[in-house]
PDB file of N, CA and C in Angstrom:
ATOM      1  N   UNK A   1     -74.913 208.332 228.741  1.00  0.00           N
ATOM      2  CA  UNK A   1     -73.791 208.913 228.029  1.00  0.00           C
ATOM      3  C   UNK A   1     -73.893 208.627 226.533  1.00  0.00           C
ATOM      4  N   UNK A   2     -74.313 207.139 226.252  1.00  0.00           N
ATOM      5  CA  UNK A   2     -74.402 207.023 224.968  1.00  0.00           C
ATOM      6  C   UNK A   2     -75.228 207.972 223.956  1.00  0.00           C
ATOM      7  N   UNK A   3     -76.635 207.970 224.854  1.00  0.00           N
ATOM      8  CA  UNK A   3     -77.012 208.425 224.321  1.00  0.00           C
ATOM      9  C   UNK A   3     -77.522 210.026 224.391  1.00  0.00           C
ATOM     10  N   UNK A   4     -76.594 210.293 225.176  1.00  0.00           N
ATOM     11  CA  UNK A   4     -76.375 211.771 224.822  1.00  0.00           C
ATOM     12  C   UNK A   4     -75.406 211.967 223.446  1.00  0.00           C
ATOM     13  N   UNK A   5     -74.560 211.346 223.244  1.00  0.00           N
ATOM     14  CA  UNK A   5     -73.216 211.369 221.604  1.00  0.00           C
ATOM     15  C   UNK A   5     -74.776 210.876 220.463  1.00  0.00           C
ATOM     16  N   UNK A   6     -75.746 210.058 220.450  1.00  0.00           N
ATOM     17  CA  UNK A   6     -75.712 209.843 219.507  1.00  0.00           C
ATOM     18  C   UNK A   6     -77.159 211.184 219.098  1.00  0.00           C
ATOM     19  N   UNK A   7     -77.564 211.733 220.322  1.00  0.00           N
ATOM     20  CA  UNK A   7     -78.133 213.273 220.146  1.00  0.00           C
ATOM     21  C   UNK A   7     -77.236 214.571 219.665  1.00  0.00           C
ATOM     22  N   UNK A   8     -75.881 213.877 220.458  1.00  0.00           N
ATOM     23  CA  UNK A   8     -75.091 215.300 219.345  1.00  0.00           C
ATOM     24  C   UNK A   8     -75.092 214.489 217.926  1.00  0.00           C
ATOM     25  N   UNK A   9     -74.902 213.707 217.723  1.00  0.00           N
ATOM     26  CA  UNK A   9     -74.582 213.566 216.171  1.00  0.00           C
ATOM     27  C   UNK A   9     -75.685 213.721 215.297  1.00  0.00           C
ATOM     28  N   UNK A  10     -76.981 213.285 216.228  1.00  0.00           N
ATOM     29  CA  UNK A  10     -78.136 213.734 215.369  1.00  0.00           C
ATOM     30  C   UNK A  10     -78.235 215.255 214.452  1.00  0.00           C
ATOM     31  N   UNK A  11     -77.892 215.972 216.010  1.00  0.00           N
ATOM     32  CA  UNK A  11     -78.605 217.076 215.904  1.00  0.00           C
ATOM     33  C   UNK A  11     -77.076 217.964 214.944  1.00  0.00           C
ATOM     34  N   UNK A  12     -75.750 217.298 214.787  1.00  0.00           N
ATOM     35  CA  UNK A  12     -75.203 217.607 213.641  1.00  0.00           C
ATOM     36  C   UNK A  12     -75.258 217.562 212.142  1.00  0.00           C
ATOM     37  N   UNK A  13     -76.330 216.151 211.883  1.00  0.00           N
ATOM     38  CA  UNK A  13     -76.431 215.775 210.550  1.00  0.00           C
ATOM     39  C   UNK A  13     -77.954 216.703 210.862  1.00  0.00           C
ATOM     40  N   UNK A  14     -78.909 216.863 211.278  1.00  0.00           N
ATOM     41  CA  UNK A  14     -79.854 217.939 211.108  1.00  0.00           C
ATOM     42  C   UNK A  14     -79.319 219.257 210.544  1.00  0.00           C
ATOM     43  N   UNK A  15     -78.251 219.521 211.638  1.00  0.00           N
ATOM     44  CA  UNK A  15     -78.070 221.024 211.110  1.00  0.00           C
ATOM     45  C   UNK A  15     -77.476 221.052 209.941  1.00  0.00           C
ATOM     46  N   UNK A  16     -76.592 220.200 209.273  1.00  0.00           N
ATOM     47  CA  UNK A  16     -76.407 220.244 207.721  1.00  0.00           C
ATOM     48  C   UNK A  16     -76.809 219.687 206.959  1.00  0.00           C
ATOM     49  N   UNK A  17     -78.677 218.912 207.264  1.00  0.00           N
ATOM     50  CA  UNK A  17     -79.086 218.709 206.275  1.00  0.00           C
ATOM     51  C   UNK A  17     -79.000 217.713 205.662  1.00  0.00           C
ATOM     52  N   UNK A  18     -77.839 216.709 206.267  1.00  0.00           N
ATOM     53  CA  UNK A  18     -78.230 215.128 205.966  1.00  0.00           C
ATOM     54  C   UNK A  18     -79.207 214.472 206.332  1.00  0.00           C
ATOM     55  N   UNK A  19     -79.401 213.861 204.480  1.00  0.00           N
ATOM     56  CA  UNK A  19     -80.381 212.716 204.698  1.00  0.00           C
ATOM     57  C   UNK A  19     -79.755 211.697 205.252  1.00  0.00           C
ATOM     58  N   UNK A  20     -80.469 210.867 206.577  1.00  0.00           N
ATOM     59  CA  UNK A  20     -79.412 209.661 207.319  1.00  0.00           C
ATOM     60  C   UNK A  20     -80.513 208.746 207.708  1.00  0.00           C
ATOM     61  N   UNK A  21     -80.107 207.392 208.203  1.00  0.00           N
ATOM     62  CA  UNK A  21     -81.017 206.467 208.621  1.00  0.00           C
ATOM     63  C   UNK A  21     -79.997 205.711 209.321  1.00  0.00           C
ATOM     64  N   UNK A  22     -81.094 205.547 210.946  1.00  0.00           N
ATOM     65  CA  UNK A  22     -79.970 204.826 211.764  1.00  0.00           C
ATOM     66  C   UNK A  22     -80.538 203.673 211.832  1.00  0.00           C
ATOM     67  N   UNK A  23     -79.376 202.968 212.175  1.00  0.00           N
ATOM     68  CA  UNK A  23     -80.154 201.051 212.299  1.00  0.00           C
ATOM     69  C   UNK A  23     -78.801 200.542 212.847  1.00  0.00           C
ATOM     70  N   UNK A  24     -79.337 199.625 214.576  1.00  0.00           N
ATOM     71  CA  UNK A  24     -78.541 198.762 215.034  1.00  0.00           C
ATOM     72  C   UNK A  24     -77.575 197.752 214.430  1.00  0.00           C
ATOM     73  N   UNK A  25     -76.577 198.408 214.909  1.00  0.00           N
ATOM     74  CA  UNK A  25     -75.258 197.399 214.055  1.00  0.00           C
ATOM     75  C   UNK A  25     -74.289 197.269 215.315  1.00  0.00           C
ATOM     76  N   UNK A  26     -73.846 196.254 215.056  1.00  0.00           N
ATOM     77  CA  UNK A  26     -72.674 196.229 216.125  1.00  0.00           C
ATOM     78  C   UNK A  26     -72.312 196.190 217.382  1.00  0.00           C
ATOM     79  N   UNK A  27     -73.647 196.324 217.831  1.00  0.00           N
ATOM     80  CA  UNK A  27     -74.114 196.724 219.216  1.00  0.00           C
ATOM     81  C   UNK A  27     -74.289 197.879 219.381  1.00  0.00           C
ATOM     82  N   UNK A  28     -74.195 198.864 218.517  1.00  0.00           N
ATOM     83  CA  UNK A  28     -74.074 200.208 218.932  1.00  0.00           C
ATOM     84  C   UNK A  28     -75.518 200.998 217.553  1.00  0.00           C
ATOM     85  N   UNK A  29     -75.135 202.037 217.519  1.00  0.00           N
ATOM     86  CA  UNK A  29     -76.709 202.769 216.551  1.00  0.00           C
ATOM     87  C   UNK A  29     -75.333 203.474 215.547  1.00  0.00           C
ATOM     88  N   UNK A  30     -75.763 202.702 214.270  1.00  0.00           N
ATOM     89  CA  UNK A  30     -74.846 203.268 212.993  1.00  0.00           C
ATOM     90  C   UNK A  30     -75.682 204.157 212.142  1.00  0.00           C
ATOM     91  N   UNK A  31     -74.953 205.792 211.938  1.00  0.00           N
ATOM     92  CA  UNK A  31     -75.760 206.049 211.137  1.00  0.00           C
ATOM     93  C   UNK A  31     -75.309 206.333 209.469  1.00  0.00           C
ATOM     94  N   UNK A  32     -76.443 205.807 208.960  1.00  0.00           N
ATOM     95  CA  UNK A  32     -76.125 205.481 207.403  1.00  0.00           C
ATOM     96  C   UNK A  32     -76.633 206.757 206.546  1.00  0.00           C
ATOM     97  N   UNK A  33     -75.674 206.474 205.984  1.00  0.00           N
ATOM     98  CA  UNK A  33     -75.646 208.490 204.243  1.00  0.00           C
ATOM     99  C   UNK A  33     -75.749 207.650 202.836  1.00  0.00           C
ATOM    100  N   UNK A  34     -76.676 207.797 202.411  1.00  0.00           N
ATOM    101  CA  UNK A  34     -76.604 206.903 200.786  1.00  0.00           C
ATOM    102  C   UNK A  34     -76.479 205.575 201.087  1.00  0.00           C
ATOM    103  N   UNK A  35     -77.265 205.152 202.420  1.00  0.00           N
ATOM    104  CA  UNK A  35     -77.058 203.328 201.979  1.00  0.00           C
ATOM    105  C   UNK A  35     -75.745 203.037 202.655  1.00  0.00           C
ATOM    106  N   UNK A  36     -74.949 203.886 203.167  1.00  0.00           N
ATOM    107  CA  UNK A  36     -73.558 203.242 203.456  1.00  0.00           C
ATOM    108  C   UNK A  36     -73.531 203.525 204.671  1.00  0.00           C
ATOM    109  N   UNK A  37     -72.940 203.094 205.554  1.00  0.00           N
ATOM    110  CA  UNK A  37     -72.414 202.810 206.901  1.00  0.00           C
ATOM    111  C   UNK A  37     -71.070 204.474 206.853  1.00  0.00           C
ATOM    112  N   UNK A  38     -71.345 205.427 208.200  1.00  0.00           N
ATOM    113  CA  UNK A  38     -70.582 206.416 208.223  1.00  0.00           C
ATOM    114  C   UNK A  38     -69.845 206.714 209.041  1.00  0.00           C
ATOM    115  N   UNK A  39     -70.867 206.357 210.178  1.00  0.00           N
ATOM    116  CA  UNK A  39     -70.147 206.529 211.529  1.00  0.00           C
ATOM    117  C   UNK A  39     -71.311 206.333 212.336  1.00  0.00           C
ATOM    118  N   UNK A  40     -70.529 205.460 214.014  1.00  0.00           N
ATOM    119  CA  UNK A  40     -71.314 204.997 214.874  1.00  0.00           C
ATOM    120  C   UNK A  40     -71.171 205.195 215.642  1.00  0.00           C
ATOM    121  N   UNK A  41     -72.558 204.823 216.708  1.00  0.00           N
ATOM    122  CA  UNK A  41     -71.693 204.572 218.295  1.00  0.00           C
ATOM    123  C   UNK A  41     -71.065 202.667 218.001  1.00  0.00           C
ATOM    124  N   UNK A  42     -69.659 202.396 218.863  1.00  0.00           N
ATOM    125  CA  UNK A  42     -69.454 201.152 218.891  1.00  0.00           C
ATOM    126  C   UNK A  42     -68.694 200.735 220.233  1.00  0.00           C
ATOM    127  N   UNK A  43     -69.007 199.873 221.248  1.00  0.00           N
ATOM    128  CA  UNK A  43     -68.369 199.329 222.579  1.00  0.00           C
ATOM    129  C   UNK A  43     -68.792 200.667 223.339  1.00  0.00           C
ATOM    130  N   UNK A  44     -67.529 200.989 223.651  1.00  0.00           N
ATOM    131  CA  UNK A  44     -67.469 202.973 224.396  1.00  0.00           C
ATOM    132  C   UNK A  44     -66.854 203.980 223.685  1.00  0.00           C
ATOM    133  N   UNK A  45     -67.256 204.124 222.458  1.00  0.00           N
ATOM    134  CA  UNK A  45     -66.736 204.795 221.588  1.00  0.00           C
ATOM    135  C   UNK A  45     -67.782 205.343 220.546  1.00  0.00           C
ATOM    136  N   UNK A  46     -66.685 205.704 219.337  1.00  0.00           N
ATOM    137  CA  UNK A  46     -67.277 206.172 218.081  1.00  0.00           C
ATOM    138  C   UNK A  46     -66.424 205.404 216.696  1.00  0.00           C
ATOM    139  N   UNK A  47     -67.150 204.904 216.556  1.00  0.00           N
ATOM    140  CA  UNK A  47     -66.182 204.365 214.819  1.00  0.00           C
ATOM    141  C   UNK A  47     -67.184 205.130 214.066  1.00  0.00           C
ATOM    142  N   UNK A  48     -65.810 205.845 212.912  1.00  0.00           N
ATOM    143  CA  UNK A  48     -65.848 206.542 211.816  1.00  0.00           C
ATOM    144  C   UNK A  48     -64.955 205.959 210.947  1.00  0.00           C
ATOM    145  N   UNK A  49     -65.980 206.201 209.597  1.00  0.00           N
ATOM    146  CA  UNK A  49     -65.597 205.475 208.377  1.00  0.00           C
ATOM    147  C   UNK A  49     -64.974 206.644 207.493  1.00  0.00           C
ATOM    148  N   UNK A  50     -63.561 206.333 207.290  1.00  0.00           N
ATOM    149  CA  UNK A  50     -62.856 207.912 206.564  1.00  0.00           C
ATOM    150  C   UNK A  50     -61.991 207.443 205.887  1.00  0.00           C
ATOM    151  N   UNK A  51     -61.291 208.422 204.595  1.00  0.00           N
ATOM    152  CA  UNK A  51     -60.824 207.955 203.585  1.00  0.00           C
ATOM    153  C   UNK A  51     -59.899 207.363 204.303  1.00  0.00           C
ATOM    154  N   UNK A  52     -59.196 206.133 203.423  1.00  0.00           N
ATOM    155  CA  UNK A  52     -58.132 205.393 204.156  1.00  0.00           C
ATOM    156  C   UNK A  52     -56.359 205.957 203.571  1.00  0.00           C
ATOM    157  N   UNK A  53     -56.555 206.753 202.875  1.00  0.00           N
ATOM    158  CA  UNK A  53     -55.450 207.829 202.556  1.00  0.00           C
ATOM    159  C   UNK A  53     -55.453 209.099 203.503  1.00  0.00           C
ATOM    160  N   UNK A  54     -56.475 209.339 204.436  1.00  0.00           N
ATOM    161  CA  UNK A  54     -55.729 210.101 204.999  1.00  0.00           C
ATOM    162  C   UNK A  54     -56.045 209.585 207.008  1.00  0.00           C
ATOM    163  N   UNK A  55     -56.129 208.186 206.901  1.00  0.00           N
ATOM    164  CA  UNK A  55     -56.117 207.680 208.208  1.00  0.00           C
ATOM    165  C   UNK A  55     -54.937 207.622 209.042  1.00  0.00           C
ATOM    166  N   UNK A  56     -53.607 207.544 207.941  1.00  0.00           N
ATOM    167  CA  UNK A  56     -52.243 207.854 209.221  1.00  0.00           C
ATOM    168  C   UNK A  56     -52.457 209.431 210.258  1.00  0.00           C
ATOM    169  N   UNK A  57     -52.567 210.208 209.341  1.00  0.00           N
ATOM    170  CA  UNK A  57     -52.809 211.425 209.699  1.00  0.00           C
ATOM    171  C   UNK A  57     -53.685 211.702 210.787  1.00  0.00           C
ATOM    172  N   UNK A  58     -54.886 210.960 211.031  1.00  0.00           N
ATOM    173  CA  UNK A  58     -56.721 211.489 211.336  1.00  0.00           C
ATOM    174  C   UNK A  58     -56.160 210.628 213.009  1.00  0.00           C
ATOM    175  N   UNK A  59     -54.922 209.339 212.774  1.00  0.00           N
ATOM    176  CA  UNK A  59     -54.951 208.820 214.089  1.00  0.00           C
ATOM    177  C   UNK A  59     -53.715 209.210 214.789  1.00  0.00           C
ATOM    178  N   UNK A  60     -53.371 210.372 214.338  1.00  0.00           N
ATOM    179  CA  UNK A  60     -52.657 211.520 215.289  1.00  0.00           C
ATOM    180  C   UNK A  60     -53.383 212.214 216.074  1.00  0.00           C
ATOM    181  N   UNK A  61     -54.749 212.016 215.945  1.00  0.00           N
ATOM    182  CA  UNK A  61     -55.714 213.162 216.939  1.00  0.00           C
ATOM    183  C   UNK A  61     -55.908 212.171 218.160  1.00  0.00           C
ATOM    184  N   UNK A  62     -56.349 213.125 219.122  1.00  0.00           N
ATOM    185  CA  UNK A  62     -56.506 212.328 220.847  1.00  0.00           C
ATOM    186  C   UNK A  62     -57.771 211.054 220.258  1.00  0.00           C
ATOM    187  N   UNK A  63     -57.225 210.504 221.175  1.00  0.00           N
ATOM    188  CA  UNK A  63     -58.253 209.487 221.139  1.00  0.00           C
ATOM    189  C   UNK A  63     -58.756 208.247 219.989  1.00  0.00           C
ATOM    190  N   UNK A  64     -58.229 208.687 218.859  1.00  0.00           N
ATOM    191  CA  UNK A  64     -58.198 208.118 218.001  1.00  0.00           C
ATOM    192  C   UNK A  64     -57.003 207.108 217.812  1.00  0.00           C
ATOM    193  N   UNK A  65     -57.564 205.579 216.978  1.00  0.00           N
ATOM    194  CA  UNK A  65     -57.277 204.298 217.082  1.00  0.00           C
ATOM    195  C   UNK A  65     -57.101 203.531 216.173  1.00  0.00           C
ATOM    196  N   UNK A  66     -56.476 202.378 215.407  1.00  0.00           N
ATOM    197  CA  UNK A  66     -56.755 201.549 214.661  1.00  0.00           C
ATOM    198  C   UNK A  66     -58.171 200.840 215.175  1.00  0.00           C
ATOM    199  N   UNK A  67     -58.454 199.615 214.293  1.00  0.00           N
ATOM    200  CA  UNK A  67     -59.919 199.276 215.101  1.00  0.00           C
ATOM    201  C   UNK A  67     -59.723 197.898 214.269  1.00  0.00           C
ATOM    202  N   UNK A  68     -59.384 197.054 215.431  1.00  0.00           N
ATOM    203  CA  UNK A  68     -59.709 195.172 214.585  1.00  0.00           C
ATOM    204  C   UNK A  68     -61.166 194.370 214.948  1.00  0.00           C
ATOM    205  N   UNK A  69     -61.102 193.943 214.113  1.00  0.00           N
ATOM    206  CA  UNK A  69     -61.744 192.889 213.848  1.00  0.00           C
ATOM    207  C   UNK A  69     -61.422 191.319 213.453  1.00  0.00           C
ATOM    208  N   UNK A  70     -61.766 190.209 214.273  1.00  0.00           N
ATOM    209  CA  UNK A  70     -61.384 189.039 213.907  1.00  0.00           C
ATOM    210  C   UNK A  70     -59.830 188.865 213.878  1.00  0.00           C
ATOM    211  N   UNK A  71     -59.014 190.092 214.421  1.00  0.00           N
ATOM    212  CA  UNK A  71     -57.482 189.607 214.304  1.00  0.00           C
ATOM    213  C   UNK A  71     -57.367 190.670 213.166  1.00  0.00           C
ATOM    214  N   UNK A  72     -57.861 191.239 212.345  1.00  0.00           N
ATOM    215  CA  UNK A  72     -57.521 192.323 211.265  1.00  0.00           C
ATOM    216  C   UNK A  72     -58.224 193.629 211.072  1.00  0.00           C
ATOM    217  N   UNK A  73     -56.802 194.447 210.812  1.00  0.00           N
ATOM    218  CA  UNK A  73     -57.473 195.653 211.085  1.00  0.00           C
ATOM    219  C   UNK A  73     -58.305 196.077 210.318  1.00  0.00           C
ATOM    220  N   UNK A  74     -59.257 197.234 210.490  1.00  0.00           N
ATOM    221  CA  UNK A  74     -60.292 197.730 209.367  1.00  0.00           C
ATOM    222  C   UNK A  74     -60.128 198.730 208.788  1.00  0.00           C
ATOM    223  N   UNK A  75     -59.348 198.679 207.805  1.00  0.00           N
ATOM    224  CA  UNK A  75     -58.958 199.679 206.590  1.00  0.00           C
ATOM    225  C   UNK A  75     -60.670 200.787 206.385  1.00  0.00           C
ATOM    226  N   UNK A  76     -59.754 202.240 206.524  1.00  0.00           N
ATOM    227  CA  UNK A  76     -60.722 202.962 206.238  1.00  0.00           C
ATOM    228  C   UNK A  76     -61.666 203.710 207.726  1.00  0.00           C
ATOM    229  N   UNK A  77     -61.491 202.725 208.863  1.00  0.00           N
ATOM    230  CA  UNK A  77     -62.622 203.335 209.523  1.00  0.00           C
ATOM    231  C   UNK A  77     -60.934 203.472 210.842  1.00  0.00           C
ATOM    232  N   UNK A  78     -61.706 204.289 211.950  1.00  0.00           N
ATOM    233  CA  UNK A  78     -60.945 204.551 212.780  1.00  0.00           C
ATOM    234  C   UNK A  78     -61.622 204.791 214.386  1.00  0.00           C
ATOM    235  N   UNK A  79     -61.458 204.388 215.345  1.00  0.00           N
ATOM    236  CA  UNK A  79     -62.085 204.052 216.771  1.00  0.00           C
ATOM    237  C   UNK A  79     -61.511 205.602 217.505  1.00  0.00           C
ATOM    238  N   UNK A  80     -62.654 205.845 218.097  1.00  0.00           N
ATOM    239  CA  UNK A  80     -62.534 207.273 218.770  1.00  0.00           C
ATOM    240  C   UNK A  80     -62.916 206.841 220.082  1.00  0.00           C
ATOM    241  N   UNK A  81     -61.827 207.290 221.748  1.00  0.00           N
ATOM    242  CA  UNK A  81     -62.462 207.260 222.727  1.00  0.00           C
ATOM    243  C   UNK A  81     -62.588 208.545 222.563  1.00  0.00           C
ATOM    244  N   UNK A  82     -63.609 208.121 223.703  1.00  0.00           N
ATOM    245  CA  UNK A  82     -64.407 209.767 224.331  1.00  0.00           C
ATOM    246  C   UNK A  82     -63.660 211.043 224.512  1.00  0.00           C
ATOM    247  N   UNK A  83     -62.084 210.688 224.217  1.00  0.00           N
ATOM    248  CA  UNK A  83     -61.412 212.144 224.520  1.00  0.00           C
ATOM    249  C   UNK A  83     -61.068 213.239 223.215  1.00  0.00           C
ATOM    250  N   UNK A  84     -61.544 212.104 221.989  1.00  0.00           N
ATOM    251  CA  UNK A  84     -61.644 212.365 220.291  1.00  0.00           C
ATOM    252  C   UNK A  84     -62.700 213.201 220.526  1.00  0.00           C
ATOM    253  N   UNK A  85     -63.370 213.360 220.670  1.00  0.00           N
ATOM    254  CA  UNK A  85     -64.913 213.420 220.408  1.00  0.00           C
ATOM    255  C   UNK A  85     -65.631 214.925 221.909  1.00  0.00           C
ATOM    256  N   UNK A  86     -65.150 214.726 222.838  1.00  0.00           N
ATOM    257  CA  UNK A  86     -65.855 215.187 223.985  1.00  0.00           C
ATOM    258  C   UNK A  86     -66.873 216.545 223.424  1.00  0.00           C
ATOM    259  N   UNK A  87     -65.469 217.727 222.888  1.00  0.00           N
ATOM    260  CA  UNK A  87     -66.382 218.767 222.398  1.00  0.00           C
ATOM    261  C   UNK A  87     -66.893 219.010 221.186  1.00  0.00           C
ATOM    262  N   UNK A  88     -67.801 219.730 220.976  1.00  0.00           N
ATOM    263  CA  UNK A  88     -68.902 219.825 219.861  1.00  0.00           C
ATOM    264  C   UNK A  88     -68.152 220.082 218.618  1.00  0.00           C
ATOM    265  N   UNK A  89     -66.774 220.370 218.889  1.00  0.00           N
ATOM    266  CA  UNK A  89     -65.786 221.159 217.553  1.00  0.00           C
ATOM    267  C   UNK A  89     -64.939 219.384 216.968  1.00  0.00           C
ATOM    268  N   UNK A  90     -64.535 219.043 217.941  1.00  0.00           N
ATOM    269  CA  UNK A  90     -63.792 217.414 217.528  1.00  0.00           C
ATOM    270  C   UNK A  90     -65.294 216.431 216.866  1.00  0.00           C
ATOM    271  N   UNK A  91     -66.296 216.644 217.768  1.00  0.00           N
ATOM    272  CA  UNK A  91     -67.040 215.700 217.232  1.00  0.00           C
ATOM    273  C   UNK A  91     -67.258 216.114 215.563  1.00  0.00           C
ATOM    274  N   UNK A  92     -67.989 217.189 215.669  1.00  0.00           N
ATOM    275  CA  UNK A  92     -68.351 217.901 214.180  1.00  0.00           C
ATOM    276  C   UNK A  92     -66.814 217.535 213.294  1.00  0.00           C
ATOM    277  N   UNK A  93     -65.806 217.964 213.501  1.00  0.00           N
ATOM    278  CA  UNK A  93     -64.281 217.615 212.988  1.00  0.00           C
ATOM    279  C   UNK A  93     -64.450 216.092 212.224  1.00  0.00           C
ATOM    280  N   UNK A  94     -64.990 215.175 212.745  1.00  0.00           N
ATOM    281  CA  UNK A  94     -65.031 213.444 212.724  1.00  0.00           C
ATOM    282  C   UNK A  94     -66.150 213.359 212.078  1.00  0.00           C
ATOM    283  N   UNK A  95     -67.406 213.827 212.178  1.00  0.00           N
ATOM    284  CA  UNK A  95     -68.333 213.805 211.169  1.00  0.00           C
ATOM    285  C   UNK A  95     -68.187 214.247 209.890  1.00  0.00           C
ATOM    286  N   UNK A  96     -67.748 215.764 210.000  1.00  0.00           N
ATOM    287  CA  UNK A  96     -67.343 215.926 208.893  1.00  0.00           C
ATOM    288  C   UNK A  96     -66.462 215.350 207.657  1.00  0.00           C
ATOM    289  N   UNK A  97     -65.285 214.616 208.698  1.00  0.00           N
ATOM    290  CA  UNK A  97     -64.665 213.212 207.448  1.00  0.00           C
ATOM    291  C   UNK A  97     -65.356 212.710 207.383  1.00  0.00           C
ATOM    292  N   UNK A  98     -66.093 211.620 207.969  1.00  0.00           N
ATOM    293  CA  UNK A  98     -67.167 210.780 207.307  1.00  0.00           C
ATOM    294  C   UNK A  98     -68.066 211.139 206.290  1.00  0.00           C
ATOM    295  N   UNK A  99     -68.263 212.440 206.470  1.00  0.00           N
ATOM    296  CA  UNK A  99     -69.378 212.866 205.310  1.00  0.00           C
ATOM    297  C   UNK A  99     -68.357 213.130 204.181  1.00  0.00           C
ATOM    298  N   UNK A 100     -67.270 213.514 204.445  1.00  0.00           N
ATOM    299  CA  UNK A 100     -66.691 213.894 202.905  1.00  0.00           C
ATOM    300  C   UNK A 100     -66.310 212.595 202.379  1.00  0.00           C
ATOM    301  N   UNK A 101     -65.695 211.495 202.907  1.00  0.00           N
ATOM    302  CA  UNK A 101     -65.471 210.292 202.519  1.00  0.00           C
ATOM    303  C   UNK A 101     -66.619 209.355 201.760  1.00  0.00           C
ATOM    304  N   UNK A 102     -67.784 209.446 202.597  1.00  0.00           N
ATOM    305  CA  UNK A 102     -69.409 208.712 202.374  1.00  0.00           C
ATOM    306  C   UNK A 102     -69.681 208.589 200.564  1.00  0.00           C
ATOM    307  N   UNK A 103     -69.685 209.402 199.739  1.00  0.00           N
ATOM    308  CA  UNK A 103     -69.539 209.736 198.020  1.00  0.00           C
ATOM    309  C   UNK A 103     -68.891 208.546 197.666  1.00  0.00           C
ATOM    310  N   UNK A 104     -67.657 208.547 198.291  1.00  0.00           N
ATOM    311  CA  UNK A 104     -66.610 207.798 197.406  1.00  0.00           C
ATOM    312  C   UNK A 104     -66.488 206.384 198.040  1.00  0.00           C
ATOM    313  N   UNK A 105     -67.070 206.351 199.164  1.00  0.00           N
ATOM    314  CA  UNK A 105     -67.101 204.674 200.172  1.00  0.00           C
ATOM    315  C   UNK A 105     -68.009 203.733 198.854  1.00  0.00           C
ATOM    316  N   UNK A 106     -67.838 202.485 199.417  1.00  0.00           N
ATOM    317  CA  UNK A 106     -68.519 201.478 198.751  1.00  0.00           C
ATOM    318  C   UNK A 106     -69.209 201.113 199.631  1.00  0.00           C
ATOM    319  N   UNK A 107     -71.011 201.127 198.980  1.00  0.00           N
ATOM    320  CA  UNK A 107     -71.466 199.988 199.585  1.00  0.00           C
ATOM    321  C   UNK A 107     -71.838 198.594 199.955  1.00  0.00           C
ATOM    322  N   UNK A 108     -71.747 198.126 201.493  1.00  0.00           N
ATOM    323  CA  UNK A 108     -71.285 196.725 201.364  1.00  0.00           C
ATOM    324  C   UNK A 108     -72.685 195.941 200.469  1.00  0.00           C
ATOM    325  N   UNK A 109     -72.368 194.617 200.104  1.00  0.00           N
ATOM    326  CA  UNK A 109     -73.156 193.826 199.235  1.00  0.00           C
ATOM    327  C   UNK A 109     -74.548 193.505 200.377  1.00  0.00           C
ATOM    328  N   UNK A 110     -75.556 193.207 199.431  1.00  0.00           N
ATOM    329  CA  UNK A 110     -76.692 193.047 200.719  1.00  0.00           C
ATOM    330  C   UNK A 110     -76.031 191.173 200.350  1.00  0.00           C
ATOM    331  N   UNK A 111     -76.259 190.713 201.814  1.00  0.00           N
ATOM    332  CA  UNK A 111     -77.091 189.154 202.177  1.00  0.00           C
ATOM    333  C   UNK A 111     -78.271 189.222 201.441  1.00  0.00           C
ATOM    334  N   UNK A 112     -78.223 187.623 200.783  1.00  0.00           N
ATOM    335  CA  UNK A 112     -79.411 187.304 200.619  1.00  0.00           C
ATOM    336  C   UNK A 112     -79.758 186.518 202.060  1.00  0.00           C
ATOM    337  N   UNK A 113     -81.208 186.830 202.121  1.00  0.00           N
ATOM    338  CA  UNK A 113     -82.206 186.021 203.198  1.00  0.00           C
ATOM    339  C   UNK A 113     -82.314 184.586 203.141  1.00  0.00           C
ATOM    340  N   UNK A 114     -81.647 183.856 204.380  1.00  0.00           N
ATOM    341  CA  UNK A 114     -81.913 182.257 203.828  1.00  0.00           C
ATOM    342  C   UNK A 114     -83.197 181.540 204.072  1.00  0.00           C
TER     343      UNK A 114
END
C-alpha cells in the first residue's frame, strides 16, 4: 500500500516536472523540492508541509489532522489518513499545496557531523 502512494506521488511530481529527491526520514520516504522537506509518507499516512495561514482551512478536508510531536504540535505541516488522499484528484489537491508553499518554507539548518 505504501508503496503504491509513494508511486502516485512520484509519478505526480514527474508529470509536472519537479525537480525532487527522496531520502528516508521518519520512518517513512520524504520527498524533498529545493533542499526542503514537502511532503511524505509518515506511520499510515501522508504528512504535508503547507502554508501555516491556510492550515485551519486545509484541516477541514477528510482525513486531514493536526500532527504532534514530542507533546507539540507542528506548525505548518498537516497528517493525512488514507481517506485525504485515496483518489488521484485529493492526492494531486495536497501536493499541489506543498508545492505552492515549498518557495516560501525554510530550510531546516544542516547538523554538523560529530
Amino acid at each position: 500500500m505504501k508503496n503504491l502512494l509513494i508511486e502516485r506521488m512520484r509519478n505526480i511530481l514527474i508529470a509536472r516536472e519537479v525537480d525532487y529527491l527522496e531520502k528516508k526520514l521518519m520512518g517513512g520516504i520524504t520527498f524533498m523540492v529545493d533542499g526542503k522537506m514537502c511532503f511524505g509518507t509518515f506511520r499510515d499516512g501522508l504528512l504535508c508541509r503547507v502554508d501555516p495561514e491556510e492550515k485551519e482551512i486545509l484541516l477541514d478536508h477528510a482525513g486531514a489532522d493536526i500532527i504532534e510531536q514530542k507533546g507539540r504540535e507542528m506548525k505548518g505541516y498537516v497528517f493525512l489518513q488514507s481517506e485525504g488522499y485515496e483518489t488521484d484528484e485529493a492526492l494531486e489537491f495536497w501536493i499541489k499545496k506543498c508545492l505552492e508553499y515549498n518557495p516560501k518554507a525554510k530550510a531546516s539548518k544542516k547538523r554538523k557531523k560529530k
